[in-house]
C-alpha atoms as a PDB file:
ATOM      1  CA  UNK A   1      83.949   9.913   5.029  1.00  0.00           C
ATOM      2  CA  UNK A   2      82.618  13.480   4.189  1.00  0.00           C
ATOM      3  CA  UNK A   3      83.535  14.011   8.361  1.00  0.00           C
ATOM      4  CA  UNK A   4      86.460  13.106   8.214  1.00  0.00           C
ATOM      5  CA  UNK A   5      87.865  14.638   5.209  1.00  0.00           C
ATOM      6  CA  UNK A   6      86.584  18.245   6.860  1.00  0.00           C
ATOM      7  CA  UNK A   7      88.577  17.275   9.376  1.00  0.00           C
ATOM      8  CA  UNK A   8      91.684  16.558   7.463  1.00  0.00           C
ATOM      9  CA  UNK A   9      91.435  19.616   5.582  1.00  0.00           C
ATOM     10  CA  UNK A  10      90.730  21.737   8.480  1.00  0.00           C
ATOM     11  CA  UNK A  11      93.944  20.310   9.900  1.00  0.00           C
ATOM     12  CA  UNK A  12      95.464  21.088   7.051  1.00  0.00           C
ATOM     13  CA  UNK A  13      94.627  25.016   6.862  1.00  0.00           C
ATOM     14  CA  UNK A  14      95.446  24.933  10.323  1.00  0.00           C
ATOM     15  CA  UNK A  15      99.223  23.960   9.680  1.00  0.00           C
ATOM     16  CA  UNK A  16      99.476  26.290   6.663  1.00  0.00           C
ATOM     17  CA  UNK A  17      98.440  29.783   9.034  1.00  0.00           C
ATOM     18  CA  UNK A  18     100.702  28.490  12.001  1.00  0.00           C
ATOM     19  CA  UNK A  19     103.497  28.175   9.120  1.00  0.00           C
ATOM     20  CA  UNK A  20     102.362  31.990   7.615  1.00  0.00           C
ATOM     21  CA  UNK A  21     102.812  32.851  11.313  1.00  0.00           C
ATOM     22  CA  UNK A  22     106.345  31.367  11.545  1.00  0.00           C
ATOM     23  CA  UNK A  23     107.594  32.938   8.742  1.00  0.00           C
ATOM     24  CA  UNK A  24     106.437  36.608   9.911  1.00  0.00           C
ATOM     25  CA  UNK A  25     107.915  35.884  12.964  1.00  0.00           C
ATOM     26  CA  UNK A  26     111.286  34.677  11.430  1.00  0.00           C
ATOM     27  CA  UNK A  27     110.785  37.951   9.175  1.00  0.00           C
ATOM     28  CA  UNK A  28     110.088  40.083  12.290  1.00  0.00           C
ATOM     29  CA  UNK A  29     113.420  38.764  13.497  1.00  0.00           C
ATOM     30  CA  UNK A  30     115.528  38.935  11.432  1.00  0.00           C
ATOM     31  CA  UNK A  31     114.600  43.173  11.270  1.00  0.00           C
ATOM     32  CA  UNK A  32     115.034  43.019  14.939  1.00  0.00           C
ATOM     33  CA  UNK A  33     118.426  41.469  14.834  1.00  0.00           C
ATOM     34  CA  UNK A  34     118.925  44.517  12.163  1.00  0.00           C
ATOM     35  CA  UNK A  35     117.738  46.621  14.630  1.00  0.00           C
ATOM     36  CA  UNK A  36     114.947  47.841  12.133  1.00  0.00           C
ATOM     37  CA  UNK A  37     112.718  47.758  14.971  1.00  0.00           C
ATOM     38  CA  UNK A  38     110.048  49.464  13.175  1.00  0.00           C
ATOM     39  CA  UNK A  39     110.115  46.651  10.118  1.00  0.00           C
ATOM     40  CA  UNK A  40     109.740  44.256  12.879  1.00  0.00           C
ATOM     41  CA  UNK A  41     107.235  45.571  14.208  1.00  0.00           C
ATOM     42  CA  UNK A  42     105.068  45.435  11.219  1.00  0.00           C
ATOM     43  CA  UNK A  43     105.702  41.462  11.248  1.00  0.00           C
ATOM     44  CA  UNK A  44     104.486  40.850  14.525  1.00  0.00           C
ATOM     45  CA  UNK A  45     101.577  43.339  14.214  1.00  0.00           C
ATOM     46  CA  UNK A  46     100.648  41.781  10.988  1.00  0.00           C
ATOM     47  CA  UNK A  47      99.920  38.814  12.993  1.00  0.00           C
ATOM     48  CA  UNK A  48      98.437  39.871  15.557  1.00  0.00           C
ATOM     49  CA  UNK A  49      95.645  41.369  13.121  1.00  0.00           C
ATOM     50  CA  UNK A  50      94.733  37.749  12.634  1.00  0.00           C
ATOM     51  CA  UNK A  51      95.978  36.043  16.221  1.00  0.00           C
ATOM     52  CA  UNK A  52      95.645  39.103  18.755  1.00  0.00           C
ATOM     53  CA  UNK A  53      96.007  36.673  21.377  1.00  0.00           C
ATOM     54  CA  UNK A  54      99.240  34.875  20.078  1.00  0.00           C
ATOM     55  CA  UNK A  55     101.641  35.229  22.649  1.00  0.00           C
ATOM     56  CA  UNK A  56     104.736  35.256  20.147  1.00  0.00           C
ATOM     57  CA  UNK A  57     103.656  38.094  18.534  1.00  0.00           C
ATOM     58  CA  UNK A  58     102.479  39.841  21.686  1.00  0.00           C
ATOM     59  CA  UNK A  59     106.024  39.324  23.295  1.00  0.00           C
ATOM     60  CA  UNK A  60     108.066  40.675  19.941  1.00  0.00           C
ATOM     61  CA  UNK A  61     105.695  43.069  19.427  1.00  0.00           C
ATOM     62  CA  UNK A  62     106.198  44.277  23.147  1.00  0.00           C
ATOM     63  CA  UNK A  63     110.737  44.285  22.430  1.00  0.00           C
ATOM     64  CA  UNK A  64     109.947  46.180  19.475  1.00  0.00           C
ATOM     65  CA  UNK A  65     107.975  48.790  21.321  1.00  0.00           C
ATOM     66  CA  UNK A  66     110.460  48.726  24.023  1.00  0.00           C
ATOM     67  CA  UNK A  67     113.235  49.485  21.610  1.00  0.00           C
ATOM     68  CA  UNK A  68     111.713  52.347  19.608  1.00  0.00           C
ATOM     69  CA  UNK A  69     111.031  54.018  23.630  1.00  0.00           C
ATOM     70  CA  UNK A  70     107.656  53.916  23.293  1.00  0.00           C
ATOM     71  CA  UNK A  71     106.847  52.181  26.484  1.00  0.00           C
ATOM     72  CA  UNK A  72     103.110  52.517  27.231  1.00  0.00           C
ATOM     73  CA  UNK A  73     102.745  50.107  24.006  1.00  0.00           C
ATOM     74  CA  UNK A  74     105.474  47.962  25.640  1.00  0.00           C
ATOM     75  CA  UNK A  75     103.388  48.038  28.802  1.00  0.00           C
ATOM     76  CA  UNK A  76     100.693  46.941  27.053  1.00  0.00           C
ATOM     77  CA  UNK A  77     102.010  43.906  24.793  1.00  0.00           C
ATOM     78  CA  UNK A  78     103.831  42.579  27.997  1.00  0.00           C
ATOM     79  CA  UNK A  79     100.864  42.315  29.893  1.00  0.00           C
ATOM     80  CA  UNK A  80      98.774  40.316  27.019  1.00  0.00           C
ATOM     81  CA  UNK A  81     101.357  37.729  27.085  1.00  0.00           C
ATOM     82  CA  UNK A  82     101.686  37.563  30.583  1.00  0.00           C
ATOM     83  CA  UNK A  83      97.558  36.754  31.164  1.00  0.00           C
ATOM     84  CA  UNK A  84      98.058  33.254  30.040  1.00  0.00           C
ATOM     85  CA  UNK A  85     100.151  30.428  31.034  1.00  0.00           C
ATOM     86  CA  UNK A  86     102.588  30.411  27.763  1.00  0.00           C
ATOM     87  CA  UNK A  87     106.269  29.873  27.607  1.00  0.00           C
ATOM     88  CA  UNK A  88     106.900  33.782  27.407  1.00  0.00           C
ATOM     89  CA  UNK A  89     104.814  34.550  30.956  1.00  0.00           C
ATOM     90  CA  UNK A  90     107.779  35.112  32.843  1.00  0.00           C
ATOM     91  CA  UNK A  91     109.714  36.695  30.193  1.00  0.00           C
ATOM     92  CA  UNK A  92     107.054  38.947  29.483  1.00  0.00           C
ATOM     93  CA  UNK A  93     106.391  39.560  33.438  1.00  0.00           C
ATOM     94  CA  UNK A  94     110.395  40.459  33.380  1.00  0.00           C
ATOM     95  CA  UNK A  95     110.227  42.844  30.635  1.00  0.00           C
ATOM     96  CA  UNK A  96     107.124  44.597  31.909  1.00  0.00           C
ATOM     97  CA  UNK A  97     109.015  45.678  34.707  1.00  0.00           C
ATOM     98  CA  UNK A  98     112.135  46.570  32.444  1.00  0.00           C
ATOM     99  CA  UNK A  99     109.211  48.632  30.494  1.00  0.00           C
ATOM    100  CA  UNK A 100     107.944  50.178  33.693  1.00  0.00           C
ATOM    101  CA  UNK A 101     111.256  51.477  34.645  1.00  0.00           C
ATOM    102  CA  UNK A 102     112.104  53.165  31.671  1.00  0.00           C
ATOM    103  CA  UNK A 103     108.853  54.932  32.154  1.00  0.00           C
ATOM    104  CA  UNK A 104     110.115  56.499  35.324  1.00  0.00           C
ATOM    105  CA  UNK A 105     106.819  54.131  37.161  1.00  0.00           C
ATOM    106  CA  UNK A 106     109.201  52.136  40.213  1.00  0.00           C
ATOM    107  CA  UNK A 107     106.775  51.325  41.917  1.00  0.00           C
ATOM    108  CA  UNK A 108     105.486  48.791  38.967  1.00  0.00           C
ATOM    109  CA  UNK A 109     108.677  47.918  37.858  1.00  0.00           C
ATOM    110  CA  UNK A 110     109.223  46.758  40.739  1.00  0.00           C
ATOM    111  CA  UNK A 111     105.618  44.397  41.471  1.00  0.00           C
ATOM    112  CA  UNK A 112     106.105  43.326  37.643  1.00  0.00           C
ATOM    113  CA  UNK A 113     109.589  41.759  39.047  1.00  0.00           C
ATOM    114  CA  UNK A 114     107.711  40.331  42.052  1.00  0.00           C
ATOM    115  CA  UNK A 115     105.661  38.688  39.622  1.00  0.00           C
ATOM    116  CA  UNK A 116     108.430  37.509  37.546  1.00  0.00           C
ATOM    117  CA  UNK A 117     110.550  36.111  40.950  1.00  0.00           C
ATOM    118  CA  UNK A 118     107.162  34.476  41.979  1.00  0.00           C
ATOM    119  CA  UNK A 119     106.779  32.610  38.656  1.00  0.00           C
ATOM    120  CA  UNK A 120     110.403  31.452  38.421  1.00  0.00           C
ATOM    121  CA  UNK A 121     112.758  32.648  41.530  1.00  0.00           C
ATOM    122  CA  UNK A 122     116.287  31.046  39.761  1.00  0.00           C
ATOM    123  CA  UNK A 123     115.940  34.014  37.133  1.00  0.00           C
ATOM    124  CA  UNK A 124     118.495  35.771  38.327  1.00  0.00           C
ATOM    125  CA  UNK A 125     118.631  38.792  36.512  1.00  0.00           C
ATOM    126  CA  UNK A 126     115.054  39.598  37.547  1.00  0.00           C
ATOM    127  CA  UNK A 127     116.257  39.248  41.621  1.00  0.00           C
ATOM    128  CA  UNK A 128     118.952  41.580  40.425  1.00  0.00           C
ATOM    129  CA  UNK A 129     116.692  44.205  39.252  1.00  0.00           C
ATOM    130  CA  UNK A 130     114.215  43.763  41.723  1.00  0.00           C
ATOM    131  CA  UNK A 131     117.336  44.671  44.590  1.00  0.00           C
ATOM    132  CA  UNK A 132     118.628  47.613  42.292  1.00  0.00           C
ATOM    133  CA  UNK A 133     115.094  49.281  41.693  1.00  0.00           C
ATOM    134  CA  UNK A 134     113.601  48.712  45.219  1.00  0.00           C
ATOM    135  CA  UNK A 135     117.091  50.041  46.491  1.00  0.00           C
ATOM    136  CA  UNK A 136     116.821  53.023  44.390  1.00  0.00           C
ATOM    137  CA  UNK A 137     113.515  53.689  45.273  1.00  0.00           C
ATOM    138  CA  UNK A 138     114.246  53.489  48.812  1.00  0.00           C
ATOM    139  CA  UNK A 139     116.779  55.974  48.439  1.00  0.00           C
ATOM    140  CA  UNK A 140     113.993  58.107  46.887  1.00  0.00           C
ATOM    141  CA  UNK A 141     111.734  57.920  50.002  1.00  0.00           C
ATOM    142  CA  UNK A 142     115.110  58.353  52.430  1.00  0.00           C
ATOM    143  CA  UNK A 143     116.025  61.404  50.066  1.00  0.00           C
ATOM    144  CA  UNK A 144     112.320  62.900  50.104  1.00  0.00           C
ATOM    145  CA  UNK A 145     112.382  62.705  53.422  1.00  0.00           C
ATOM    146  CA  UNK A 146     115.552  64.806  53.775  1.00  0.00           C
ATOM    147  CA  UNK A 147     114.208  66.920  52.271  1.00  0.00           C
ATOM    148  CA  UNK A 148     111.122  67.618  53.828  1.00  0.00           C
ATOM    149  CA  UNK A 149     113.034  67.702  57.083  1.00  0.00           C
ATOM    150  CA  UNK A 150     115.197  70.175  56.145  1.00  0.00           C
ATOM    151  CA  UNK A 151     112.039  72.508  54.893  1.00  0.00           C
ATOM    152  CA  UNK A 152     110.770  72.136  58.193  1.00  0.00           C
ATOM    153  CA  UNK A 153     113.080  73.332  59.903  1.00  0.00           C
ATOM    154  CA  UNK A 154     114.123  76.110  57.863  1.00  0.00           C
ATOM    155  CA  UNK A 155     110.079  76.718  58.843  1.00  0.00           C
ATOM    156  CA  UNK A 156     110.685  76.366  62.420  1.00  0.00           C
ATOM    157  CA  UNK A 157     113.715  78.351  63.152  1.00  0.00           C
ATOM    158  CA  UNK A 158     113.069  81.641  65.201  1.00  0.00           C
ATOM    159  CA  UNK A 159     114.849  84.956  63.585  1.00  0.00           C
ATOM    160  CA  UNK A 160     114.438  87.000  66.839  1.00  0.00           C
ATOM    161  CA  UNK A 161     115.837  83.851  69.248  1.00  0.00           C
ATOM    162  CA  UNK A 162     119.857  85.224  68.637  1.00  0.00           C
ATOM    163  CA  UNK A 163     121.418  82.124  70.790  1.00  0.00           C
ATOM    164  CA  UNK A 164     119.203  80.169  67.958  1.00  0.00           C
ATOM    165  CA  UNK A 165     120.579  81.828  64.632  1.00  0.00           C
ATOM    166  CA  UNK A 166     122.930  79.443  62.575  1.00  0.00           C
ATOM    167  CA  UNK A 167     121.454  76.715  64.474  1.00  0.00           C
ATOM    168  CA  UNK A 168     119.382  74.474  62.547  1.00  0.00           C
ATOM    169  CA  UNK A 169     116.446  73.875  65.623  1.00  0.00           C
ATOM    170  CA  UNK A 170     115.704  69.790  66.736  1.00  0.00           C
ATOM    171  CA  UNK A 171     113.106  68.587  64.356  1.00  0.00           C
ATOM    172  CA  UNK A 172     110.614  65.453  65.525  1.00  0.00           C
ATOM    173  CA  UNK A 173     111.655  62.219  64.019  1.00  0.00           C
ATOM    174  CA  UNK A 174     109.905  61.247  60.659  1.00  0.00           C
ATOM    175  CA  UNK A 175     106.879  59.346  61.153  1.00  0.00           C
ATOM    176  CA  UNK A 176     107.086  55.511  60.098  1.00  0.00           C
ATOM    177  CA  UNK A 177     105.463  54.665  56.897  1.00  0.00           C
ATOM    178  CA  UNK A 178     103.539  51.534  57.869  1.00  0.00           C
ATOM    179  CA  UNK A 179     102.608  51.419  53.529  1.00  0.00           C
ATOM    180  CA  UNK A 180     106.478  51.695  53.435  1.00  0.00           C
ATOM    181  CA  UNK A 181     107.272  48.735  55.774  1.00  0.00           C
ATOM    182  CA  UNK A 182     104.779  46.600  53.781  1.00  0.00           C
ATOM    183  CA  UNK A 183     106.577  47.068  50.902  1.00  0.00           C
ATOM    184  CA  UNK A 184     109.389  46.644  51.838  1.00  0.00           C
ATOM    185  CA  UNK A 185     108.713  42.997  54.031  1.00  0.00           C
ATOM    186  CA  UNK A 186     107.383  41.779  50.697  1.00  0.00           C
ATOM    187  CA  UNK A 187     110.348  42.397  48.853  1.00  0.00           C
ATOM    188  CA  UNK A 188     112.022  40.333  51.127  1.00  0.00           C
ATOM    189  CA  UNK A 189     109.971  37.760  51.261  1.00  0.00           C
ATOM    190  CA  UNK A 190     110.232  37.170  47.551  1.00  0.00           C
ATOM    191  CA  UNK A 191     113.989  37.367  48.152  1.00  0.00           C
ATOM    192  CA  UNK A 192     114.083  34.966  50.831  1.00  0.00           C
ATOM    193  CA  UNK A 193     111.939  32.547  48.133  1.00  0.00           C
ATOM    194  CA  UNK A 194     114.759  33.081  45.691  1.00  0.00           C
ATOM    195  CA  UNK A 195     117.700  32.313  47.523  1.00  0.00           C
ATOM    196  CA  UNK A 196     115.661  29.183  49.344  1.00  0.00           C
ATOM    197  CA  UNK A 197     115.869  28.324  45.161  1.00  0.00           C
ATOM    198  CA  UNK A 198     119.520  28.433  45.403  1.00  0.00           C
ATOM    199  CA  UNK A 199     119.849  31.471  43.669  1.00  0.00           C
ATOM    200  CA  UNK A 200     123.046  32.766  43.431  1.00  0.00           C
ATOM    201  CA  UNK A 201     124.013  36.018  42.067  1.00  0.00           C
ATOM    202  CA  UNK A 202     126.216  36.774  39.434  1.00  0.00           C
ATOM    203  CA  UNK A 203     129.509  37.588  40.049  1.00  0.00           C
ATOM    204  CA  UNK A 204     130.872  41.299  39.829  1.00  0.00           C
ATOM    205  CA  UNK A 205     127.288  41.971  38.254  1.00  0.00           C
ATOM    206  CA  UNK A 206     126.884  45.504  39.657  1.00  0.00           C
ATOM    207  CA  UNK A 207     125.536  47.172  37.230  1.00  0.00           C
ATOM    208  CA  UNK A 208     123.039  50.435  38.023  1.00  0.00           C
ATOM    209  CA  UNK A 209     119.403  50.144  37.603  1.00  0.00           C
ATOM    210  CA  UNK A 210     119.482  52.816  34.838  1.00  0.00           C
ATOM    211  CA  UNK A 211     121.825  49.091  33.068  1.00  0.00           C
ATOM    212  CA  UNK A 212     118.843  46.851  33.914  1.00  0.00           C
ATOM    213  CA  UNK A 213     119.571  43.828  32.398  1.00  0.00           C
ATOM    214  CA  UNK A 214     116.618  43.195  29.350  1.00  0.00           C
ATOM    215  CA  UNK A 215     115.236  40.005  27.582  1.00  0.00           C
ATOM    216  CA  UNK A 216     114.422  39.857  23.951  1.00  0.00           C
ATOM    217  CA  UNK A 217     113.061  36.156  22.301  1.00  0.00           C
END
C-alpha cells in the first residue's frame, strides 16, 4: 500500500511541474505575441533552469533569441532541440538555418536546411530557402571568382607590349572546385527527394533570401 501511494503521489508532483511548465510557456507566449521578446525569454529560461533538456523551452527560447538578433544563442537553443526526436526537430533544424543566415554563416544555413528537407521534404518553405541561399551562395563563388580573374590579369598585362595596352590579356580558365561540385550534387539530391515527395512550390513565392521565410511555435 505504502508502494503504491509513493507512486500516486509521485504521479501527482509530476502533473503539477508539467502544469508550472505550461503556464510559463503560455506566459512566455503571450510576451512573444507582444513582441516583449525579452519577457519571454525569461519564461522559457525560467524553465529551462529546472528542464534544460525540455524541448519547448529550448525551441521558444531559441525564437526569442532569434528575435532580439542575438543569433549565436539562437544557434545554440536550435541545436538542443534538434538532438532528440521531439515534435520541434524539424522546426528547430529549419530555424537553425534561418539563425545561421542571419549570422552571415551560408554555408550552415544551408546543411541546417539539408537537415530539415531530410527530416520532412513536403516543408516547403525550407526547399525554398535551401534554393535561395545555395543560389546566393553560388553567386558568391561565381562573383569571387570574377574577381580574382580580373586581378590576374590586371597582374599579367605587359606595359612595354604597345599592340597589348587596353587589351585585357587571355587568362587560363578557373580551375574546377571538385569541394564545389560536391556541394552542389548534394543539394540536388535533397531536391530531387523533395519533389519525388510531391513538393510543390508556392506560387509567386519569390521572395529574396535576405525575406527567408521563419517559424515561431
Amino acid at each position: 500500500m505504502k508502494k503504491l501511494l509513493c507512486v500516486g503521489g509521485c504521479f501527482v508532483l509530476a502533473a503539477a511541474a508539467q502544469a508550472g511548465v505550461r503556464a510559463q510557456l503560455r506566459q512566455g507566449g503571450q510576451f512573444y505575441q507582444k513582441q516583449k521578446y525579452g519577457s519571454a525569454l525569461n519564461s522559457y529560461n525560467a524553465i529551462l533552469k529546472k528542464y534544460p533538456q525540455d524541448a519547448r523551452a529550448l525551441f521558444n527560447a531559441g525564437d526569442a533569441y532569434y528575435r532580439l538578433n542575438e543569433y549565436t544563442q539562437a544557434q545554440a537553443a536550435y541545436q538542443k532541440a534538434a538532438k532528440t526526436d521531439n515534435p520541434y526537430r524539424q522546426d528547430a533544424l529549419y530555424n537553425l538555418g534561418n539563425a545561421y543566415y542571419r549570422a552571415g554563416d551560408k554555408a550552415q544555413a544551408i546543411e541546417s536546411y539539408k537537415a530539415a528537407v531530410r527530416a520532412n521534404p513536403q516543408d516547403k518553405e525550407a526547399v525554398h530557402n535551401l534554393q535561395l541561399v545555395w543560389q546566393e551562395k553560388q553567386q558568391d563563388k561565381d562573383q569571387q571568382n570574377h574577381n580574382q580573374n580580373q586581378d590576374n590579369s590586371s597582374d599579367n598585362q605587359d606595359p612595354q607590349d604597345g599592340q597589348n595596352q587596353g587589351q585585357a590579356p587571355q587568362s587560363a580558365p578557373p580551375q574546377p572546385d571538385d569541394a564545389g561540385r560536391m556541394d552542389r550534387a548534394d543539394a540536388e539530391r535533397v531536391l530531387s527527394m523533395a519533389k519525388e515527395n510531391e513538393y510543390k512550390r508556392a506560387p509567386g513565392n519569390t521572395a529574396p533570401p535576405a525575406q527567408t521565410v521563419e517559424k515561431d511555435w
